[in-house]
Protein backbone atom coordinates (compact mmCIF):
# COMPACT_ATOMS: atom_id res chain seq x y z
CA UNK A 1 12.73 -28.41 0.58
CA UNK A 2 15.91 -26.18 0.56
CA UNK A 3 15.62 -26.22 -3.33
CA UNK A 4 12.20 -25.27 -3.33
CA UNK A 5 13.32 -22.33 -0.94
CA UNK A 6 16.36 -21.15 -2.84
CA UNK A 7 14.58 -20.98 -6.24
CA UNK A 8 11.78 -19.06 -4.79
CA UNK A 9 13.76 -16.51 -3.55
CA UNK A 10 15.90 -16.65 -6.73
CA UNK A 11 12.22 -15.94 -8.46
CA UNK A 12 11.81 -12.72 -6.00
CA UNK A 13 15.28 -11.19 -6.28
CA UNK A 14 15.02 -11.08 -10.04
CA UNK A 15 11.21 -10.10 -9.96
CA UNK A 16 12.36 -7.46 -7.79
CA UNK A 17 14.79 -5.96 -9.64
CA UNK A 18 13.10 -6.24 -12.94
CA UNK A 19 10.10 -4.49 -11.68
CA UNK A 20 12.28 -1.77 -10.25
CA UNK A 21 13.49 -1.14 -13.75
CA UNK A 22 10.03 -1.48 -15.66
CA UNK A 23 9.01 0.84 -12.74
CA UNK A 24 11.46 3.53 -13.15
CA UNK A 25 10.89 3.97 -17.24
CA UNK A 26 6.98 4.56 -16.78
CA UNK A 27 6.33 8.36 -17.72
CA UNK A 28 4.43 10.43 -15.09
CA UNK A 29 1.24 10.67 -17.36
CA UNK A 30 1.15 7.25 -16.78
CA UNK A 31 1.39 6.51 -12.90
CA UNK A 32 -2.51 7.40 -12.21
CA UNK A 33 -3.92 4.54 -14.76
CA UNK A 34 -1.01 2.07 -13.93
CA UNK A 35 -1.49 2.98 -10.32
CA UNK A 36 -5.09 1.30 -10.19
CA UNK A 37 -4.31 -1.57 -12.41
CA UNK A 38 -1.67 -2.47 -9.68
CA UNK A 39 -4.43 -1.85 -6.73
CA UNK A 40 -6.51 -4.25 -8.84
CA UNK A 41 -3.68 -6.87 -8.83
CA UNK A 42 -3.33 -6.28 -5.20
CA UNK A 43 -6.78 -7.11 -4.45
CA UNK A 44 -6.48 -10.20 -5.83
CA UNK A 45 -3.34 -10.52 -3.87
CA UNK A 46 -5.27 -9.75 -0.65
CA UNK A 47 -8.30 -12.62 -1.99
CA UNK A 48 -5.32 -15.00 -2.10
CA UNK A 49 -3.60 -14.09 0.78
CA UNK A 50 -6.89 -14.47 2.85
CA UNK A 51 -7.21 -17.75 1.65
CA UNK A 52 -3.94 -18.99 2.41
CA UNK A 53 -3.86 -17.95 6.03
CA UNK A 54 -7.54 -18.60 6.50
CA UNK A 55 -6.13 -22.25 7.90
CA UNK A 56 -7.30 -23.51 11.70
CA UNK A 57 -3.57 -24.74 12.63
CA UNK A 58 -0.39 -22.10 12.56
CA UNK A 59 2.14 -22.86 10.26
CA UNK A 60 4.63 -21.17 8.37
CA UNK A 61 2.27 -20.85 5.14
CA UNK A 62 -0.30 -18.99 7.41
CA UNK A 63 1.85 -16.52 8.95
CA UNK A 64 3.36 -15.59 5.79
CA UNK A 65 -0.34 -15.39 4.23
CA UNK A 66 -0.83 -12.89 7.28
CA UNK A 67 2.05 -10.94 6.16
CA UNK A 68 0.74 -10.89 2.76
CA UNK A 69 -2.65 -9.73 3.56
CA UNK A 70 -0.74 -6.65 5.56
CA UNK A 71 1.72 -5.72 3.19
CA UNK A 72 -0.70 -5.82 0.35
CA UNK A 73 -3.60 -4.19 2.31
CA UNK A 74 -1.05 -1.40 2.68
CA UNK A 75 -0.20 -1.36 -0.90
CA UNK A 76 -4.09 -1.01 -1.67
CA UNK A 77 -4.74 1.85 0.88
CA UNK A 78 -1.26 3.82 -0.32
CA UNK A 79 -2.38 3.15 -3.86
CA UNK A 80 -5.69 5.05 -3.75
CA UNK A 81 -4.70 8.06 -1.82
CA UNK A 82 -1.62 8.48 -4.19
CA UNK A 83 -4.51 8.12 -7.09
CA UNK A 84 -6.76 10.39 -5.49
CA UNK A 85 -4.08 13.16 -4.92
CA UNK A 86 -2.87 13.26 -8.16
CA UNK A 87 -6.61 13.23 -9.54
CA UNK A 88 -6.97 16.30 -7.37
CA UNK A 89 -4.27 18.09 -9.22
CA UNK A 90 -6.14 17.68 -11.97
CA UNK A 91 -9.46 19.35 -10.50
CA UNK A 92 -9.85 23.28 -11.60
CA UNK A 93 -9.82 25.32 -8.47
CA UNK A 94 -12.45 27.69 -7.53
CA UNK A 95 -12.01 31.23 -8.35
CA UNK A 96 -13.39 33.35 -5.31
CA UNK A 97 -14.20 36.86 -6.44
């Protein structure tokens, strides 16, 4: 069990880090396009999640699939108003004569 635990969090540390680099070398003309492809991921995150802590009995696995379905409900909501307020830079404003 403790091996289990220490290579999973071996797993996240470097899948932290290396999407904190991939992250930081994305151009800005690409955030919008990327930035739904990742709320698409995190839907399925959210599907998973649901399933996971959709158990009867509380365990550990269901509280952390709780956690999951917050963290990556939050991810989803933050994802589409960042989309929709760069989109709205985009928009040509009104010109009121």
């Amino acid at each position: 069990m403790a091996e289990g635990l220490i290579a999973g969090l071996v797993v996240f540390v470097l899948a932290s880090f290396i999407g904190f680099e991939v992250i930081n070398k994305i151009p800005p003309t690409l955030h919008t396009p990327l930035m739904s492809g990742s709320n698409a991921i995190s839907g399925i995150a959210i599907v998973g999640a649901l399933l996971v802590s959709g158990e009867r009995n509380w365990s550990l696995t269901v509280i952390l699939g709780l956690i999951a379905v917050v963290l990556a409900t939050i991810n989803v909501v933050g994802g589409f108003l960042v989309t929709d307020r760069m989109l709205q830079m985009f928009k040509k404003k009104e010109v009121k004569a």
